[in-house]
N, C-alpha and C. Protein backbone atom coordinates (compact mmCIF):
# COMPACT_ATOMS: atom_id res chain seq x y z
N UNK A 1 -26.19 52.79 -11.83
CA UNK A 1 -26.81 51.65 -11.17
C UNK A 1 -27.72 52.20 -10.07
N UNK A 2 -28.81 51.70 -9.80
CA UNK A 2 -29.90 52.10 -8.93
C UNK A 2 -29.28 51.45 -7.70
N UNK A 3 -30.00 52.68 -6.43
CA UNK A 3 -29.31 51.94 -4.94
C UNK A 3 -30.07 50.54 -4.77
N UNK A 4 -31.31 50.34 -5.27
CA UNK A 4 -31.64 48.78 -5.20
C UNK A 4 -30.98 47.98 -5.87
N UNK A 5 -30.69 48.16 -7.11
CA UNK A 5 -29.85 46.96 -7.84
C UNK A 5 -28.25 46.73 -6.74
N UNK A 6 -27.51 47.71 -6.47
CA UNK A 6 -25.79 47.89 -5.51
C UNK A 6 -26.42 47.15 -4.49
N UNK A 7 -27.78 47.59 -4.23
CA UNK A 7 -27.84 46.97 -2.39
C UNK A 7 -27.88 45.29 -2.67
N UNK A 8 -28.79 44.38 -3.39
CA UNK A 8 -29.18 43.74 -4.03
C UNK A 8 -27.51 42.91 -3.87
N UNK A 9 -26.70 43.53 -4.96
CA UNK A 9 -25.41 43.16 -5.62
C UNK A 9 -24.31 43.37 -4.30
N UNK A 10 -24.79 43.76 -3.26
CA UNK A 10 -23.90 43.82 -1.50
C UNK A 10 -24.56 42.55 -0.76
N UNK A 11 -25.97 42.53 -0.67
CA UNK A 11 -26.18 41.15 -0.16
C UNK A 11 -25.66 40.35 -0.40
N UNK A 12 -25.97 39.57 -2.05
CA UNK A 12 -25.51 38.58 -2.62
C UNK A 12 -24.07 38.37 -2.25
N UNK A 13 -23.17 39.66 -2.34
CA UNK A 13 -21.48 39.32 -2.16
C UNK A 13 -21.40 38.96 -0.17
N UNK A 14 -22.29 39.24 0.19
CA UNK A 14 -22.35 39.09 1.82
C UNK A 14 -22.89 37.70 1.80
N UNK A 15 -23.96 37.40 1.71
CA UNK A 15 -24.16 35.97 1.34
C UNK A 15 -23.22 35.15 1.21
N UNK A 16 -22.93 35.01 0.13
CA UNK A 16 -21.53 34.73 -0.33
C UNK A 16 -20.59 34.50 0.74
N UNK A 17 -20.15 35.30 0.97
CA UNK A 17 -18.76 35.17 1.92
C UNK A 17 -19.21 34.46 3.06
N UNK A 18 -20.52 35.01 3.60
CA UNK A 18 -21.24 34.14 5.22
C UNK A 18 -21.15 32.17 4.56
N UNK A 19 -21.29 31.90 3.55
CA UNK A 19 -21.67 30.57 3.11
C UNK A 19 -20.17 30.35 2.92
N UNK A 20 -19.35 31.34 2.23
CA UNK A 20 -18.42 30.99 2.40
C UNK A 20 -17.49 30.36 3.90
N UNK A 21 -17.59 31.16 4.80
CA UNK A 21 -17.22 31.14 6.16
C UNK A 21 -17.91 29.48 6.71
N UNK A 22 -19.40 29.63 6.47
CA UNK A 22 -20.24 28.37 6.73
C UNK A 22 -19.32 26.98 6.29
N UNK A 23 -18.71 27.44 5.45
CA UNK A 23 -18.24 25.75 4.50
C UNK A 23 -17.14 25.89 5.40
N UNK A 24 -16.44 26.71 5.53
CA UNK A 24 -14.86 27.10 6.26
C UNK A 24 -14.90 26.26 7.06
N UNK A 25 -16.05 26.75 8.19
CA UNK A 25 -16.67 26.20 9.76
C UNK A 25 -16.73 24.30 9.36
N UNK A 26 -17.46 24.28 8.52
CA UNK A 26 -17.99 22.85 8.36
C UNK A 26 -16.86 21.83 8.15
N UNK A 27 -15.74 22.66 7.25
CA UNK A 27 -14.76 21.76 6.56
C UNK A 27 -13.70 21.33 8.48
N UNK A 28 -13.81 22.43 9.03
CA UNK A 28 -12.95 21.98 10.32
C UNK A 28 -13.44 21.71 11.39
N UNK A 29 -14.98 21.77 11.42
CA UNK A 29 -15.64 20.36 12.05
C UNK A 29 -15.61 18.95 11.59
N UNK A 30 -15.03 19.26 10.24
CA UNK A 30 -15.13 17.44 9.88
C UNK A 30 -13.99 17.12 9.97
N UNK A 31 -12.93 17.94 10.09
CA UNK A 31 -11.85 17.46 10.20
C UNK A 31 -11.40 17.26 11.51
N UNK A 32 -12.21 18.26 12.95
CA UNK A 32 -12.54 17.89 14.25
C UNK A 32 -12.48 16.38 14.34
N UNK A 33 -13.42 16.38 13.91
CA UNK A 33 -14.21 14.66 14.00
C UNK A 33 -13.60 14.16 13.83
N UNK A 34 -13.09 13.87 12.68
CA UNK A 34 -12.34 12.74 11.92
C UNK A 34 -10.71 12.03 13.08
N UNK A 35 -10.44 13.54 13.66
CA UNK A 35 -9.04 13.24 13.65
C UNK A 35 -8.94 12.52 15.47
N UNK A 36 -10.88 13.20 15.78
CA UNK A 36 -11.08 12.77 17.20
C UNK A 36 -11.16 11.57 17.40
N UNK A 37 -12.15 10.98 16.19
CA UNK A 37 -12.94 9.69 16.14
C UNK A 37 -11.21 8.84 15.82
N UNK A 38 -10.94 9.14 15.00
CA UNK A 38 -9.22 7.95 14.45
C UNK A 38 -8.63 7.89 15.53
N UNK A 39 -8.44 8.94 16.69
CA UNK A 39 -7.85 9.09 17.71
C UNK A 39 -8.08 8.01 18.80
N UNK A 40 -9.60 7.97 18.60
CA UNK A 40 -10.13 6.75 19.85
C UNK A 40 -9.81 5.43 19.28
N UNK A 41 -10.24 5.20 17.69
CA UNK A 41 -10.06 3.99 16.87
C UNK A 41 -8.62 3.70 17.14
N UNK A 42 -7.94 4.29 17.28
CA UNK A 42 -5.78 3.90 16.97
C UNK A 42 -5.88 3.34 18.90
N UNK A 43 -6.25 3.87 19.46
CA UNK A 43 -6.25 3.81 20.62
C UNK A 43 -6.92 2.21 21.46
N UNK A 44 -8.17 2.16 21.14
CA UNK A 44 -8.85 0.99 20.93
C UNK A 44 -7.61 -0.23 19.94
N UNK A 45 -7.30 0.32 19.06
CA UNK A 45 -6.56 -0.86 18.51
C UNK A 45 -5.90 -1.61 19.32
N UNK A 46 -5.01 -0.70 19.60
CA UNK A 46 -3.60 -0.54 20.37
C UNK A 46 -3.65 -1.29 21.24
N UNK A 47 -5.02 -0.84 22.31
CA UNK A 47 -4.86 -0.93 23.52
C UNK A 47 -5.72 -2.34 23.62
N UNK A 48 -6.88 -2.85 23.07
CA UNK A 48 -7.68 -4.01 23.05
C UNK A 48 -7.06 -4.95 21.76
N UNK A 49 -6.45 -4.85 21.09
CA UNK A 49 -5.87 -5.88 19.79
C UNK A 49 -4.54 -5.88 19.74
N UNK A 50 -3.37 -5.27 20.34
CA UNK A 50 -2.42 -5.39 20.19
C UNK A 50 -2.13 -4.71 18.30
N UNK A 51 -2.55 -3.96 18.11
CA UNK A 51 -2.65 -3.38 16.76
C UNK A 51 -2.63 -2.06 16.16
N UNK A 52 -2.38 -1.84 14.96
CA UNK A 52 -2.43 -0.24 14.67
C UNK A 52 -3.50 -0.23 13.48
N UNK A 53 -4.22 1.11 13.20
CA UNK A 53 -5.22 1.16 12.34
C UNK A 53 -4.83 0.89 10.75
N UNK A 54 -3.20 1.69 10.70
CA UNK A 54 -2.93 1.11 9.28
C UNK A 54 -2.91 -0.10 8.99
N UNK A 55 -2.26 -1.36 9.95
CA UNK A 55 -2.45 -2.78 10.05
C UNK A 55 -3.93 -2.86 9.44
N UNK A 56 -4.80 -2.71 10.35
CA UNK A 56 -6.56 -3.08 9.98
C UNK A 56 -6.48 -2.50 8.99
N UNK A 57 -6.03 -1.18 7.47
CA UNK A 57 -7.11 -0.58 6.85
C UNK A 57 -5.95 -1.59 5.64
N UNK A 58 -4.78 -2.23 5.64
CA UNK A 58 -4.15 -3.32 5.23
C UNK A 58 -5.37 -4.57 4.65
N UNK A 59 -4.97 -4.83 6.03
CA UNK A 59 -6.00 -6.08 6.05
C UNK A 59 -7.72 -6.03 5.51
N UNK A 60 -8.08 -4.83 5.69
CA UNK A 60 -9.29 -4.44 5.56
C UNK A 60 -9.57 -4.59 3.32
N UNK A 61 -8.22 -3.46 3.27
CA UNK A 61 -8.14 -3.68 1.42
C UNK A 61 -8.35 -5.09 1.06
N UNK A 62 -7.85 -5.99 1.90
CA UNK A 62 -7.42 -7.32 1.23
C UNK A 62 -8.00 -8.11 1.43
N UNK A 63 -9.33 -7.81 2.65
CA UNK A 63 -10.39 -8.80 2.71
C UNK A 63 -11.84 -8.28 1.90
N UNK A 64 -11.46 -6.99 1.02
CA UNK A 64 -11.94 -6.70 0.07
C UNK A 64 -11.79 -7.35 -1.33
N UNK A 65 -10.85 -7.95 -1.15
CA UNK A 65 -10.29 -8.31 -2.54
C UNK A 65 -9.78 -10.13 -2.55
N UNK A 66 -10.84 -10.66 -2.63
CA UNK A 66 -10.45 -12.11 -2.78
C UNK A 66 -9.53 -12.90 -3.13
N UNK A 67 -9.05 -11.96 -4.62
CA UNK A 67 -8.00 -12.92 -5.29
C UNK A 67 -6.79 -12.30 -4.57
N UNK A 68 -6.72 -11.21 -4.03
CA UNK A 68 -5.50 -10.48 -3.49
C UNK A 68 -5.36 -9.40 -4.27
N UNK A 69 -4.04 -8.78 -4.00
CA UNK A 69 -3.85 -7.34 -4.37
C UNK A 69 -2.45 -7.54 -5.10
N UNK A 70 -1.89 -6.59 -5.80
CA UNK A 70 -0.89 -6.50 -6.50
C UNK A 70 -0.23 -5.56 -5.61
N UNK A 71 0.87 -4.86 -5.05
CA UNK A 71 1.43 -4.19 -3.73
C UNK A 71 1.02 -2.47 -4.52
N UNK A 72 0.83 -2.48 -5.77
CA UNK A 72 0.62 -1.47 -6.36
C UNK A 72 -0.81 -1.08 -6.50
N UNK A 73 -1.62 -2.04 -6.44
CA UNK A 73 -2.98 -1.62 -6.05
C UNK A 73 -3.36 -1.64 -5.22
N UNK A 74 -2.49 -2.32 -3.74
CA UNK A 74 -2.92 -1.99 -2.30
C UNK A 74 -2.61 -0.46 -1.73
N UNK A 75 -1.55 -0.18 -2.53
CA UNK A 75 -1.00 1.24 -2.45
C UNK A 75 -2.15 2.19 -3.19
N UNK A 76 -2.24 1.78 -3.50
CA UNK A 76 -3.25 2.62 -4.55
C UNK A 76 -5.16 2.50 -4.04
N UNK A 77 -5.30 1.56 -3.66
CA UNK A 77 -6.11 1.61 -2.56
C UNK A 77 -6.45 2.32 -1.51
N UNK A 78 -5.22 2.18 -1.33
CA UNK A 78 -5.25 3.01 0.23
C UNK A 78 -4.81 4.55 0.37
N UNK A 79 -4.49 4.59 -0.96
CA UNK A 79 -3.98 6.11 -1.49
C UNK A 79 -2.58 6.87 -0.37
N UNK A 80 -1.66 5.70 -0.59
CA UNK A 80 -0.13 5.62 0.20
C UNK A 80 1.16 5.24 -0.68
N UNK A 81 2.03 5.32 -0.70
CA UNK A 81 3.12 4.76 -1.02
C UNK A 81 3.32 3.41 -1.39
N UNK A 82 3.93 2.81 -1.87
CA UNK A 82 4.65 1.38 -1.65
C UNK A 82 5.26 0.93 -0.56
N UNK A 83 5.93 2.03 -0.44
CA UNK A 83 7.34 2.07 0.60
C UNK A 83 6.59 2.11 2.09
N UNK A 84 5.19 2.66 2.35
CA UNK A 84 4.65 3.26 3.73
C UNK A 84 3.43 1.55 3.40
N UNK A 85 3.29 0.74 2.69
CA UNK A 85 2.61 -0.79 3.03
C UNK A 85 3.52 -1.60 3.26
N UNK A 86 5.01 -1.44 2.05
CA UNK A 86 5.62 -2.56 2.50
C UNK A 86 5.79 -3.45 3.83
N UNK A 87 6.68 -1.98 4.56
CA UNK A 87 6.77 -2.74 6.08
C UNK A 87 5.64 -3.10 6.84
N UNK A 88 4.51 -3.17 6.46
CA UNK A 88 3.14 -3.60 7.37
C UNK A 88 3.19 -4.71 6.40
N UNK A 89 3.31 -5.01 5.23
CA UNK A 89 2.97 -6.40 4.55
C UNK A 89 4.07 -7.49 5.18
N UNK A 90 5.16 -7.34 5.65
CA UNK A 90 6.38 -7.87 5.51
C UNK A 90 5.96 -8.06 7.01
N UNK A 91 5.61 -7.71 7.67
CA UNK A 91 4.97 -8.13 9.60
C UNK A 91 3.78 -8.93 9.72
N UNK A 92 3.13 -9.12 8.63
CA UNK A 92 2.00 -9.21 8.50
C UNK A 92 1.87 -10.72 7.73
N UNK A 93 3.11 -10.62 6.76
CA UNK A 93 3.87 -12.14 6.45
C UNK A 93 3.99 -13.23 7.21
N UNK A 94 5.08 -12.47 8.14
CA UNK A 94 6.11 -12.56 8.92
C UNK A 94 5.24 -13.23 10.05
N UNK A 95 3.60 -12.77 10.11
CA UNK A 95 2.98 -13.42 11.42
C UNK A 95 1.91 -14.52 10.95
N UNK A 96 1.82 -14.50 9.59
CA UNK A 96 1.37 -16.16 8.84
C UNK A 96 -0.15 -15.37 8.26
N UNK A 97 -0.58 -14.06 8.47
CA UNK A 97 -1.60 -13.31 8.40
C UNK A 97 -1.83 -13.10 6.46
N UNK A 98 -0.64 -12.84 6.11
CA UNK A 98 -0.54 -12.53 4.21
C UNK A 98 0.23 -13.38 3.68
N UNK A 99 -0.07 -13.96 2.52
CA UNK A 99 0.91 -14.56 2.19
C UNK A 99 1.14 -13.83 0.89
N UNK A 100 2.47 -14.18 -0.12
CA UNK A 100 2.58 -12.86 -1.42
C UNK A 100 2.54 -14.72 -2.03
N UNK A 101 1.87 -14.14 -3.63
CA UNK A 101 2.07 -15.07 -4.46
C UNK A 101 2.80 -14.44 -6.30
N UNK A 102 3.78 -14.84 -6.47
CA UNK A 102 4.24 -14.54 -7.67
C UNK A 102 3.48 -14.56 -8.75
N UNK A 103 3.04 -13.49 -9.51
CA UNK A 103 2.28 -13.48 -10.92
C UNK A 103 3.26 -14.24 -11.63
N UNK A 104 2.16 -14.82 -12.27
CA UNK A 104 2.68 -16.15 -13.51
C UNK A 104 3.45 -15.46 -14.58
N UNK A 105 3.28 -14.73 -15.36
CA UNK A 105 3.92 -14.01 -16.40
C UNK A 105 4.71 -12.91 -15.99
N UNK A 106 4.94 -12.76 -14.80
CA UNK A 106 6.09 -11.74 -14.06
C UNK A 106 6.46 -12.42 -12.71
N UNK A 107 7.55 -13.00 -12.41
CA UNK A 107 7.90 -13.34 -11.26
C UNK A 107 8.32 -12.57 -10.16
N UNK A 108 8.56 -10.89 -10.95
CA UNK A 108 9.02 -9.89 -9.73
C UNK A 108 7.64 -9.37 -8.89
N UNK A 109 6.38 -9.41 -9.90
CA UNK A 109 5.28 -8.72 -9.36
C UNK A 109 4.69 -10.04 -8.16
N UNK A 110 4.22 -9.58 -6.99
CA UNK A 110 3.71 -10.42 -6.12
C UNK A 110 2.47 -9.98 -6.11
N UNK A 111 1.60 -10.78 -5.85
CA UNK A 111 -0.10 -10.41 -5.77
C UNK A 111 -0.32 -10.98 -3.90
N UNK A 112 -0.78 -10.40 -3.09
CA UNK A 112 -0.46 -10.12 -1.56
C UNK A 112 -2.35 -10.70 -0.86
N UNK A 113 -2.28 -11.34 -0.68
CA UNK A 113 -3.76 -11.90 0.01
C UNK A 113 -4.18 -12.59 1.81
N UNK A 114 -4.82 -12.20 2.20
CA UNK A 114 -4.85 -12.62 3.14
C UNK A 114 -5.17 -14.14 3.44
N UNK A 115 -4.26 -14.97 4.31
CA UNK A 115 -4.57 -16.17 4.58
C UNK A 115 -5.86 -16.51 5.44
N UNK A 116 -5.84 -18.27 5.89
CA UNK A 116 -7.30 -17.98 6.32
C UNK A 116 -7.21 -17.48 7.59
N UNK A 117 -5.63 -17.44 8.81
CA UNK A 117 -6.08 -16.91 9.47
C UNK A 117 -5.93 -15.52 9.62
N UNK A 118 -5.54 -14.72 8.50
CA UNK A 118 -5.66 -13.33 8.43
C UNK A 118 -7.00 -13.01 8.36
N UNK A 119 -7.75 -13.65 7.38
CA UNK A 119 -9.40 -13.28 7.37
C UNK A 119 -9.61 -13.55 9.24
N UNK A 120 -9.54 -14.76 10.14
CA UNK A 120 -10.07 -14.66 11.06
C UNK A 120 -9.51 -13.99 12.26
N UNK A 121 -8.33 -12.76 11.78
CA UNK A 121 -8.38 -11.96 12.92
C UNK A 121 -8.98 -11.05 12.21
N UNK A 122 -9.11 -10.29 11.08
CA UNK A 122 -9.34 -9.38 10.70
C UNK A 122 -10.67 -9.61 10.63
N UNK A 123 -11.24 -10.59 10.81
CA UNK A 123 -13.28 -10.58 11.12
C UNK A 123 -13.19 -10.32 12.67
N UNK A 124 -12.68 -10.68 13.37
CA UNK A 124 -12.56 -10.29 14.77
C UNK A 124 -12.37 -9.18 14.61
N UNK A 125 -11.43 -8.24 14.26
CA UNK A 125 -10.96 -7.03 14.19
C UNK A 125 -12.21 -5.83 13.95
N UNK A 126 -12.58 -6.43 12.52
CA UNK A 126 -13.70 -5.68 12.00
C UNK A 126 -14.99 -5.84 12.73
N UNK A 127 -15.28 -6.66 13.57
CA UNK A 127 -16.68 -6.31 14.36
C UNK A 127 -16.15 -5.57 15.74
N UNK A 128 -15.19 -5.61 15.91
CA UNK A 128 -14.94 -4.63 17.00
C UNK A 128 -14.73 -3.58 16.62
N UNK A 129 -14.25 -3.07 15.63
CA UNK A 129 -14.50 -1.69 15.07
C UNK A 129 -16.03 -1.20 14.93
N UNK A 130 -16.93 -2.03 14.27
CA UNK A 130 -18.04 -1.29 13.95
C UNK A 130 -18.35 -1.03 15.09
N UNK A 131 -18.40 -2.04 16.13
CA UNK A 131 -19.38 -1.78 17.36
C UNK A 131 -18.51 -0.14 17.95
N UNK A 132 -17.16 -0.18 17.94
CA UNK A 132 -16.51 0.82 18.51
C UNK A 132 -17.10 2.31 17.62
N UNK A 133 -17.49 2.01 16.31
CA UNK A 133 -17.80 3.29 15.11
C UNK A 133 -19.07 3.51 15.87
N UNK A 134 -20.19 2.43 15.93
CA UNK A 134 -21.47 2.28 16.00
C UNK A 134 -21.33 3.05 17.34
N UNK A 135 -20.47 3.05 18.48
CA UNK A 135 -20.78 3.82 20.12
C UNK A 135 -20.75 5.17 19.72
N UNK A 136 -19.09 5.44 18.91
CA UNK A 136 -18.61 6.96 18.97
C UNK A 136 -20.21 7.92 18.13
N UNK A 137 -20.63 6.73 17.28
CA UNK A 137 -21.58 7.72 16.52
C UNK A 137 -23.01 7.73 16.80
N UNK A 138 -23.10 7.02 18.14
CA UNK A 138 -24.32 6.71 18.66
C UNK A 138 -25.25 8.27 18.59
N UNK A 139 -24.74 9.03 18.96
CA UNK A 139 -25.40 10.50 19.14
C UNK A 139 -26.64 10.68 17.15
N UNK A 140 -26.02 9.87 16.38
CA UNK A 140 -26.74 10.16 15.21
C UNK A 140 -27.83 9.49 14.60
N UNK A 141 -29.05 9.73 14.43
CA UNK A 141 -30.04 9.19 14.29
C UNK A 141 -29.76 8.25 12.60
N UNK A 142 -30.80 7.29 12.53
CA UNK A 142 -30.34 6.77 10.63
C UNK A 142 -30.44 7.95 9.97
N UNK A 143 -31.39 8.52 10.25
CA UNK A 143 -31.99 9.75 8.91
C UNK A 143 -30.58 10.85 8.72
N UNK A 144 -30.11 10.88 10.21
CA UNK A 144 -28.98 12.37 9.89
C UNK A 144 -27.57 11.16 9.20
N UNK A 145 -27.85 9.88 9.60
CA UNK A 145 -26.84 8.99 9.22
C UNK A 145 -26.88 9.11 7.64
N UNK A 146 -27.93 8.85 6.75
CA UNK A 146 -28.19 8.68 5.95
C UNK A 146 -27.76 9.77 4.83
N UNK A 147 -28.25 11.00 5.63
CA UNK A 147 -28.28 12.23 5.05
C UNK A 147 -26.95 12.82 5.45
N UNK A 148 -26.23 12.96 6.08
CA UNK A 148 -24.58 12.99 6.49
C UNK A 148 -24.20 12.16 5.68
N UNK A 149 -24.09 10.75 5.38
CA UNK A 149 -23.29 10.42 4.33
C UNK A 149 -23.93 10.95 2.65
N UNK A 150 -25.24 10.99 2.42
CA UNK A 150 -25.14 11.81 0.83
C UNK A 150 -24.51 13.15 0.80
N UNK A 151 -24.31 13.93 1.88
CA UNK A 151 -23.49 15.21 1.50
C UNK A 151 -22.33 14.73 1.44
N UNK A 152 -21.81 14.11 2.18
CA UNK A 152 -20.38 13.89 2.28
C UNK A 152 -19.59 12.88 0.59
N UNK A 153 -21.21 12.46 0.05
CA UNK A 153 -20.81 11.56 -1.05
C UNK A 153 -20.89 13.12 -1.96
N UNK A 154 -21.61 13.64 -1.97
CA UNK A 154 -21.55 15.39 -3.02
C UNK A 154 -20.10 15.71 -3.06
N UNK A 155 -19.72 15.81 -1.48
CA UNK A 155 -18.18 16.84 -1.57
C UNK A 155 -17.26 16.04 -1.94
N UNK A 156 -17.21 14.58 -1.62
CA UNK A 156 -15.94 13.48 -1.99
C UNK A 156 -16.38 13.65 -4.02
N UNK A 157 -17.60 13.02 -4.51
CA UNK A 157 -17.65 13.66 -6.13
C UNK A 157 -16.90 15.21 -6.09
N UNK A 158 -17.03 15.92 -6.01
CA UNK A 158 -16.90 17.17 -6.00
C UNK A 158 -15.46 17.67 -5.69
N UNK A 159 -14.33 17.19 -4.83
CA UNK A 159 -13.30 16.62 -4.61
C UNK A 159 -12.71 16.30 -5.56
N UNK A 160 -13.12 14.88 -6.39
CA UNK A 160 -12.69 13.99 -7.32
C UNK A 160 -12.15 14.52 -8.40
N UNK A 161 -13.54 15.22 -8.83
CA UNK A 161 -13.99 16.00 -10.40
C UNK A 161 -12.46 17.33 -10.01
N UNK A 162 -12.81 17.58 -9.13
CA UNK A 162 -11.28 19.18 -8.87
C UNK A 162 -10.46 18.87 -9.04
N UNK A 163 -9.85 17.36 -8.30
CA UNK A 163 -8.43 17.01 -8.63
C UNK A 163 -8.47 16.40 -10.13
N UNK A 164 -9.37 16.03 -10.87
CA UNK A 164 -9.35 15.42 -11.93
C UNK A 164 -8.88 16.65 -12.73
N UNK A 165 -10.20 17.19 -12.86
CA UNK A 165 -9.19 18.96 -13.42
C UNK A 165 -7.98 19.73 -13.13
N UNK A 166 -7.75 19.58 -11.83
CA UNK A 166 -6.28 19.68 -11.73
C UNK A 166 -5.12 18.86 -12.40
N UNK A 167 -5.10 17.34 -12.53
CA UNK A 167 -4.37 16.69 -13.09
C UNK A 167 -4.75 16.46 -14.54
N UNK A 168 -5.72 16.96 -15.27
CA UNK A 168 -5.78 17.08 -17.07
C UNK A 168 -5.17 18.63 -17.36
N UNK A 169 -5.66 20.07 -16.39
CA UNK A 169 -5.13 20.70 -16.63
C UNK A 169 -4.16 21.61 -15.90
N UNK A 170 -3.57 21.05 -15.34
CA UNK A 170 -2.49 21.05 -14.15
C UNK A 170 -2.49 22.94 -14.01
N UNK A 171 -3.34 22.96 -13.31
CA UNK A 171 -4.07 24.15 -12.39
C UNK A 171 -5.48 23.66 -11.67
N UNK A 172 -5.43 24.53 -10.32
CA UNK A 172 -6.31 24.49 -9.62
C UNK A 172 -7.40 25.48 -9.56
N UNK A 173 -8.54 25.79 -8.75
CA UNK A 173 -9.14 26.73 -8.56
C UNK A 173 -8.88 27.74 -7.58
């Protein structure tokens, strides 16, 4: 092998590893963020709504979903347990906010929807969040807004497709 082709074939593996390191850096700045920004959001709940964020991202599935949710697709929604919604559905009952309605052809399955005045705290809820999202992220122009969420839509595809291959061929990379 010629010393240009090895030198050539040392960059590239240096490259490499620097981009490697780069993504390293990037992946625990976003996870910086994330855990800073939820930090102020749980806090804000708490402290201005009498509330917790899992409550809102509850309520949030279900004012997504008109006809209501099945407790297995709110779980599945929210990519949680059964067991880790129940007790927020059952408080959430309990305060006239959800009501459960029995599927017709299964009386054990409940389909879980928000009443009307669950929609009108949870519209209260939800404009005080954005405005609270809209401060923390004030520092970001639309364009880096714009362009920060298409990368972030690359790595969540990119994410997807890995675990998908992981669960058809139960190995990872």
């Amino acid at each position: 092998m010629s010393a240009t082709v090895e030198s050539a074939g040392t960059n590239l593996h240096a490259e490499s590893a620097g981009l490697s390191k780069d993504r390293l850096r990037l992946w625990l700045k976003l996870l910086k963020a994330t855990r800073l920004v939820e930090a102020d959001l749980r806090e804000r709940m708490r402290a201005q709504h009498a509330t917790t964020l899992p409550r809102f991202d509850v309520m949030a599935a279900l004012r997504r979903a008109p006809d209501g949710l099945r407790m297995t697709e709110l779980s599945s929604e929210l990519k949680v347990s059964n067991g880790n919604v129940t007790g927020i559905v059952d408080r959430l009952v309990s305060e006239g906010m959800i009501e459960r309605t029995p599927v017709e052809n299964d009386r054990r399955v409940m389909v879980v929807g928000l009443t009307a005045a669950g929609r009108r705290e949870f519209d209260a809820l939800a404009e005080a969040h954005e405005s609270w999202v809209d401060g923390l992220f004030g520092g970001v122009s639309a364009a880096e807004a714009r362009e920060l969420g298409h990368s972030l839509d690359r790595i969540s595809a990119e994410a997807a497709a890995h675990m998908q291959a992981i669960r058809e061929h139960g190995k990872g990379d």
